[in-house]
C-alpha atoms as a PDB file:
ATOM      1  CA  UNK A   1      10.251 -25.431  -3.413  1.00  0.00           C
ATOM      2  CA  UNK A   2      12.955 -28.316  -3.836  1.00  0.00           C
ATOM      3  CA  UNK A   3      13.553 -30.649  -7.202  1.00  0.00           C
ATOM      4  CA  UNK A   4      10.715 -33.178  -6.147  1.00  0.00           C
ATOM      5  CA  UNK A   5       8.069 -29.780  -6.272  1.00  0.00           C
ATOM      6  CA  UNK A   6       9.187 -28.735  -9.226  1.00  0.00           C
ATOM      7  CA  UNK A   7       8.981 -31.898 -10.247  1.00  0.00           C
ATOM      8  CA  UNK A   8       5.499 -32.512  -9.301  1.00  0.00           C
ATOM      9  CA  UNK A   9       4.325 -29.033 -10.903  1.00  0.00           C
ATOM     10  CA  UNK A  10       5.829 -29.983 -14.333  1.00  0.00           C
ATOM     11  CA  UNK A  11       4.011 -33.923 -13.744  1.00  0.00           C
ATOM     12  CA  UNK A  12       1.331 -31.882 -13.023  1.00  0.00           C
ATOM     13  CA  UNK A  13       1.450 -29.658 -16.586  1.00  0.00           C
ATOM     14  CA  UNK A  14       2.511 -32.722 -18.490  1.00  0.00           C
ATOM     15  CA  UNK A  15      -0.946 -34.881 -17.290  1.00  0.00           C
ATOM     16  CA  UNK A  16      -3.488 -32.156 -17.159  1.00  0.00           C
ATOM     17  CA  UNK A  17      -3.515 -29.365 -19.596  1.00  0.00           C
ATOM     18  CA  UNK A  18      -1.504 -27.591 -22.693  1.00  0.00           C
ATOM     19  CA  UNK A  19      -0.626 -24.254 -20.936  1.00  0.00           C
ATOM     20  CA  UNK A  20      -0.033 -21.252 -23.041  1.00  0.00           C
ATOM     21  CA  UNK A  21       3.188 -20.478 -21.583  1.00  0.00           C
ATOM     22  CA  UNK A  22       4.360 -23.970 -22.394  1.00  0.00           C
ATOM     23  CA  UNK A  23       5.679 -24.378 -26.023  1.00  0.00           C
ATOM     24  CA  UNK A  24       3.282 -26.806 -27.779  1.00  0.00           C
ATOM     25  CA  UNK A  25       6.097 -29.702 -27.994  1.00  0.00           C
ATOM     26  CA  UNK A  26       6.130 -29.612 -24.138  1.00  0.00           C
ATOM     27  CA  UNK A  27       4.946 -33.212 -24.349  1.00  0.00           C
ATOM     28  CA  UNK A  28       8.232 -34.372 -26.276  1.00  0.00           C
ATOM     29  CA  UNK A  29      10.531 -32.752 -24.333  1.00  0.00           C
ATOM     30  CA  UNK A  30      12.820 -34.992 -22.098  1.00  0.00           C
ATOM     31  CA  UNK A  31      12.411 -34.298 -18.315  1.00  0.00           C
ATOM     32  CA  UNK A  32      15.224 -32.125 -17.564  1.00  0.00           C
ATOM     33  CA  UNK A  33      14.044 -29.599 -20.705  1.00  0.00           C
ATOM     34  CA  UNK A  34      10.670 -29.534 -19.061  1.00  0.00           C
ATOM     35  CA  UNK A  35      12.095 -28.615 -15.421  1.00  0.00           C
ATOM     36  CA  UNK A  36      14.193 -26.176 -16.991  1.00  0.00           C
ATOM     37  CA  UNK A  37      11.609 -24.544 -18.783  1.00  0.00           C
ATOM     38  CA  UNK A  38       9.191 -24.618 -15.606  1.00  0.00           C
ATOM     39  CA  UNK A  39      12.242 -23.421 -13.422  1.00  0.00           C
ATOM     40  CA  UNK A  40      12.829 -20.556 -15.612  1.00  0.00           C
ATOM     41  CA  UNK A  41       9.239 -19.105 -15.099  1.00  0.00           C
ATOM     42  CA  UNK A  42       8.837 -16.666 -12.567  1.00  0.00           C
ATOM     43  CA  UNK A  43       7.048 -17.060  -9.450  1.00  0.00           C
ATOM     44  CA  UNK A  44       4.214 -15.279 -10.666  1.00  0.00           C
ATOM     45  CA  UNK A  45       4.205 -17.271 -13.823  1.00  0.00           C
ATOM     46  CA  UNK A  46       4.411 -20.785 -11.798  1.00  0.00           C
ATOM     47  CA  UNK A  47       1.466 -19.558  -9.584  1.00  0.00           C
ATOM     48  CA  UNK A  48      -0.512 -18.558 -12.926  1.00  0.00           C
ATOM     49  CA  UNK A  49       0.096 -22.159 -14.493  1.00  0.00           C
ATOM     50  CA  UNK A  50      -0.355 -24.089 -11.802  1.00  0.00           C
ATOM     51  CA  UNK A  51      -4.143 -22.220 -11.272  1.00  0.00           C
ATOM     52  CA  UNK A  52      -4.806 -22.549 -14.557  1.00  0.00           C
ATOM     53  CA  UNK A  53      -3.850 -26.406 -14.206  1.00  0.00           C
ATOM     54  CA  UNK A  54      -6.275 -26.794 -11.161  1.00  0.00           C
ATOM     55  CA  UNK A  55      -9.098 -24.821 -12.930  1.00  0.00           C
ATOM     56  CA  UNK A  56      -8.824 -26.821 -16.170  1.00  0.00           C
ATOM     57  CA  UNK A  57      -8.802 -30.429 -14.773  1.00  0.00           C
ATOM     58  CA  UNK A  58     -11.630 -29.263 -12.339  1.00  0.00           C
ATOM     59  CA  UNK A  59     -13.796 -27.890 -15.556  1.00  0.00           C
ATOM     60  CA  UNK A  60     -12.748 -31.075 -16.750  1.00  0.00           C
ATOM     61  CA  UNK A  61     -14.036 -32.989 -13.956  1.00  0.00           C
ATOM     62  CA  UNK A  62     -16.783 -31.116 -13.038  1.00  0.00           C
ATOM     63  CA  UNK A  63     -18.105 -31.326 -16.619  1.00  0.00           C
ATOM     64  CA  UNK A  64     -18.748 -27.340 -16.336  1.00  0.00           C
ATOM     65  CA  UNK A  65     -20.823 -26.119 -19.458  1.00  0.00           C
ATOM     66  CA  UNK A  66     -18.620 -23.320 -21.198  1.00  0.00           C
ATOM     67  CA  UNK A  67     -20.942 -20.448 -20.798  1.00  0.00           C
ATOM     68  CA  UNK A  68     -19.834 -20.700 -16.836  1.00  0.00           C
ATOM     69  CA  UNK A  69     -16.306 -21.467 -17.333  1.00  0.00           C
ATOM     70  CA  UNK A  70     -15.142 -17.827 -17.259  1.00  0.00           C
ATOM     71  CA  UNK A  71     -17.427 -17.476 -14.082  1.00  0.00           C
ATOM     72  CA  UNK A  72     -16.235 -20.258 -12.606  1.00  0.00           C
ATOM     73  CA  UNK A  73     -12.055 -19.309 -12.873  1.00  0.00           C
ATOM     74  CA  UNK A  74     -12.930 -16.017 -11.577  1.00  0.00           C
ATOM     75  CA  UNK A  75     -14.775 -17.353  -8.529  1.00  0.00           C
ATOM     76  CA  UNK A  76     -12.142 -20.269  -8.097  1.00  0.00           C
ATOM     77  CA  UNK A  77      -9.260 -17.376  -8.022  1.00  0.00           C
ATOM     78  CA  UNK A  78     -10.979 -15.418  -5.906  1.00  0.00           C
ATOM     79  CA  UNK A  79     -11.549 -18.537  -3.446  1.00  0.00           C
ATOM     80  CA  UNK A  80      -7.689 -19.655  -3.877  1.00  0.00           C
ATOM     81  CA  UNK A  81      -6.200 -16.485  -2.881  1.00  0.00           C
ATOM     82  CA  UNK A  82      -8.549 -15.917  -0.022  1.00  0.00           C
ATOM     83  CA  UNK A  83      -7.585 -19.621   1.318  1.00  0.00           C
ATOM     84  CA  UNK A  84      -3.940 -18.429   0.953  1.00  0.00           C
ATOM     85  CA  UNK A  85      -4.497 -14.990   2.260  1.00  0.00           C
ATOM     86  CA  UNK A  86      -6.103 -16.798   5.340  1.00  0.00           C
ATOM     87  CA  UNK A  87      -3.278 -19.157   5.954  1.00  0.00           C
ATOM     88  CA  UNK A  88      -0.564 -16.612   5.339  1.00  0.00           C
ATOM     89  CA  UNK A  89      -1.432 -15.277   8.413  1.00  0.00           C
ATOM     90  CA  UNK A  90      -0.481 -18.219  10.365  1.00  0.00           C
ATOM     91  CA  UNK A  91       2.822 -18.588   9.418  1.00  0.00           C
ATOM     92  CA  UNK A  92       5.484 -17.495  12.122  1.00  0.00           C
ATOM     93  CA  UNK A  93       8.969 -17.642  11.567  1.00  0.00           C
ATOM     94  CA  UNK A  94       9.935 -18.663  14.787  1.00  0.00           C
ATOM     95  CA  UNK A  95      10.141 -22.952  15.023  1.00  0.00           C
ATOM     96  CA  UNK A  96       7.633 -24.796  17.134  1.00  0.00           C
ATOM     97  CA  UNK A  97       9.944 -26.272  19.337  1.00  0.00           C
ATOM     98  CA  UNK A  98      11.485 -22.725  20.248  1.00  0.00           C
ATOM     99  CA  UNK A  99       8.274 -20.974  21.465  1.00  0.00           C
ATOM    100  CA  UNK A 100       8.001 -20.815  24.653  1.00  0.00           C
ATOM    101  CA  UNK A 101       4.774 -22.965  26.582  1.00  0.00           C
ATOM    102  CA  UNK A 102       2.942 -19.214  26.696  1.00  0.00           C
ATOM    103  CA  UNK A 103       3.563 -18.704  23.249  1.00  0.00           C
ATOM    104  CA  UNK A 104       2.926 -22.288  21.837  1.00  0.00           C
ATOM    105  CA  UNK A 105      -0.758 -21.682  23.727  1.00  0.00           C
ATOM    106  CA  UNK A 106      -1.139 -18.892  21.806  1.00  0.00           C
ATOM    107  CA  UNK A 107      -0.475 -20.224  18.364  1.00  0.00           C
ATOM    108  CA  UNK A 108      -2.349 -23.018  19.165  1.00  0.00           C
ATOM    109  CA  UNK A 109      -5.379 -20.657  19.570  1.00  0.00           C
ATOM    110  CA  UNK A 110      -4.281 -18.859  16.593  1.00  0.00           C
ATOM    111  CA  UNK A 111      -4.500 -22.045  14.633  1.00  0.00           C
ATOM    112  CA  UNK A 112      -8.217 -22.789  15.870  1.00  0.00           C
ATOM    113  CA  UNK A 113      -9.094 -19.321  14.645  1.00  0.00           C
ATOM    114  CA  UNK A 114      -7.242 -19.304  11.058  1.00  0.00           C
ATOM    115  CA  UNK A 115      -9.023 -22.713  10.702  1.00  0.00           C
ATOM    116  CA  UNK A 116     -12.509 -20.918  11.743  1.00  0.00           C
ATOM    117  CA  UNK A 117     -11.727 -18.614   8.983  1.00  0.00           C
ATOM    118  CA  UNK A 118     -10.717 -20.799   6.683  1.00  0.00           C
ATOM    119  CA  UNK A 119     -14.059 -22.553   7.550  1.00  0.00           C
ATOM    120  CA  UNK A 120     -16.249 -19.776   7.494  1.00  0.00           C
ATOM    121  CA  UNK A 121     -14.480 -18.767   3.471  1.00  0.00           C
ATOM    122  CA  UNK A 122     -15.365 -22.143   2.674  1.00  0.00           C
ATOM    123  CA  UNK A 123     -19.225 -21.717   3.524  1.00  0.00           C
ATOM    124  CA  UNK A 124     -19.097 -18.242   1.554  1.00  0.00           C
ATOM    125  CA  UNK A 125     -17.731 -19.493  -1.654  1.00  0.00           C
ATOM    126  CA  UNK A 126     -19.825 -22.399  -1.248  1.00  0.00           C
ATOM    127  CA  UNK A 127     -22.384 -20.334  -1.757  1.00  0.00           C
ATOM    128  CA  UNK A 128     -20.922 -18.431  -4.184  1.00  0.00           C
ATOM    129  CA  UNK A 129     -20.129 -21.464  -6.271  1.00  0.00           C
ATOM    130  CA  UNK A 130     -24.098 -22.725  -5.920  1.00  0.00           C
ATOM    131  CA  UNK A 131     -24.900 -20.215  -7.993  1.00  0.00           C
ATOM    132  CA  UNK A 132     -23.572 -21.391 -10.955  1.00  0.00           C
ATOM    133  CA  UNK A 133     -22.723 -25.365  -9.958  1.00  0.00           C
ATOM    134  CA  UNK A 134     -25.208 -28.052  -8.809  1.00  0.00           C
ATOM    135  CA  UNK A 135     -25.078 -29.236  -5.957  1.00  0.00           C
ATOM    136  CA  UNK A 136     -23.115 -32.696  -6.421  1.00  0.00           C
ATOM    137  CA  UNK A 137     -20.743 -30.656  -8.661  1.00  0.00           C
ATOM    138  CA  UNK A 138     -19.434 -28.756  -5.603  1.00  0.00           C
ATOM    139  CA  UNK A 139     -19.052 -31.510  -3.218  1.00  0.00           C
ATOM    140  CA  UNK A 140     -17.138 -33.033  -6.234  1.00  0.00           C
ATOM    141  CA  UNK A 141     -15.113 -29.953  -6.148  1.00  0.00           C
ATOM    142  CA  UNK A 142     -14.202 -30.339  -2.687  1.00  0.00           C
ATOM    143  CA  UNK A 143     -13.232 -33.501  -3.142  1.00  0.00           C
ATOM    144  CA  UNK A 144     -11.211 -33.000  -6.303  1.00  0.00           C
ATOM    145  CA  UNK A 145      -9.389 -30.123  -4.065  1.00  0.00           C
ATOM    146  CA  UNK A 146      -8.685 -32.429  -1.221  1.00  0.00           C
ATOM    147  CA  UNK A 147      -7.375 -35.281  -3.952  1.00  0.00           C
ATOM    148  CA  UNK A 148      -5.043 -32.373  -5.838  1.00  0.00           C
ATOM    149  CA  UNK A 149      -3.574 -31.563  -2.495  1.00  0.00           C
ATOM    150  CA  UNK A 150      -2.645 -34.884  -1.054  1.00  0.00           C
ATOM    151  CA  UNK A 151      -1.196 -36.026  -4.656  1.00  0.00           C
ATOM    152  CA  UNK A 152       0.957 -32.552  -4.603  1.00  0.00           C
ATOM    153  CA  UNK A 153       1.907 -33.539  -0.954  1.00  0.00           C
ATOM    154  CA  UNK A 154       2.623 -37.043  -2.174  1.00  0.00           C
ATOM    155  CA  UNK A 155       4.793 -35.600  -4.661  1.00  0.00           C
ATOM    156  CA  UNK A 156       6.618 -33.436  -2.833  1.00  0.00           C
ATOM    157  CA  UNK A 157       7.700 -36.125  -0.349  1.00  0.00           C
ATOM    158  CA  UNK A 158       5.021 -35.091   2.405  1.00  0.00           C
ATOM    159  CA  UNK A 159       2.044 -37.310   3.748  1.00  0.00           C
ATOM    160  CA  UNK A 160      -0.257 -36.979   6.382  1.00  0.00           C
ATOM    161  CA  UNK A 161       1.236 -39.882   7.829  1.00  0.00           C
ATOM    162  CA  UNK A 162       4.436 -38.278   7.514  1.00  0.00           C
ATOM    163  CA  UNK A 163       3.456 -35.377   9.364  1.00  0.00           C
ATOM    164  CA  UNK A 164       3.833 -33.026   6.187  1.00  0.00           C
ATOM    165  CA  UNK A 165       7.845 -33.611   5.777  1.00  0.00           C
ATOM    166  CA  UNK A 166       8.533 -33.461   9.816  1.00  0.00           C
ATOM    167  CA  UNK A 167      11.505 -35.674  10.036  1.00  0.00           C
ATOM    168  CA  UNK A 168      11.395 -36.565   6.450  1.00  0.00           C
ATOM    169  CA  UNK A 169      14.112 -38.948   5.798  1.00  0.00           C
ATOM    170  CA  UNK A 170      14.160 -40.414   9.134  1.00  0.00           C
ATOM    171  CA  UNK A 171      13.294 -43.902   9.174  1.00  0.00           C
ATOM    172  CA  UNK A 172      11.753 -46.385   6.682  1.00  0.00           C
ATOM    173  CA  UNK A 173       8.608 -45.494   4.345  1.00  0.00           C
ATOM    174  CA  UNK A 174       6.095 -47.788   4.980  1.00  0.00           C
ATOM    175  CA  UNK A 175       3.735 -46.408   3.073  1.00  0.00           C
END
């Protein structure tokens, strides 16, 4: 993850919640301190703030009574790391543009069938999540997750306009 990530993960922290592994002046801290501190964290650590971020402005949002907070973070988790377990699988290390037509065909269908899954995870947790959310509170969820991702896009310097940071740097931004 470059500056402008890290950047956006301590924005992020700074906006939306007082982490415990943050010392309680994080706040005052001038913006180099706060990257420091944020790039000294371990990868673990990072991944552990940044879902506690998410699930506290979400119980935030959501307005979720306390007696089904603890619920709710252990059904978010297990929801987040399904997602990524799901898309891990897609990943190749081979570039697009080197595959050859056969093999492009084949990711292609690859893609159709991680996004089934991810699909089809979706639905469960949905379900999952109706049991202790109304209704309107989950399609607020969904929403709040789609918002969260395009502002940590945005921050990072990748758009779906910009085709998530293909050719980023080439040309104006007209955004």
């Amino acid at each position: 993850m470059g500056k402008l990530g890290y950047f956006f993960m301590l924005f992020f922290a700074f906006f939306m919640i007082k982490a415990q592994e943050l010392p309680k002046d994080f706040k005052n801290l001038s913006k180099e301190q706060r990257l420091d501190l944020i790039r000294n964290l371990t990868p673990e650590e990072r991944k552990n703030l940044m879902f506690k971020m998410k699930s506290n402005k979400i119980i935030k949002e959501l307005d979720i009574p306390a007696e089904n907070q603890e619920a709710f973070r252990k059904l978010y988790l297990d929801y987040m790391n399904d997602q990524h377990a799901i898309r891990e699988k897609f990943k190749s290390a081979t570039p697009h543009e080197n595959l050859s037509e056969t093999d492009a065909r084949l990711r292609i269908n690859q893609s159709f069938e991680v996004a089934q899954q991810l699909l089809n995870n979706r639905k469960l947790h949905t379900e999952r999540f109706l049991k202790i959310l109304k209704p309107q509170q989950v399609l607020q969820l969904h929403y709040l997750e789609k918002r969260m991702h395009e502002n940590f896009m945005k921050g990072r310097g990748q758009s779906r306009d910009k085709g998530h940071g293909i050719g980023k740097g080439m040309g104006p931004n007209v955004d």
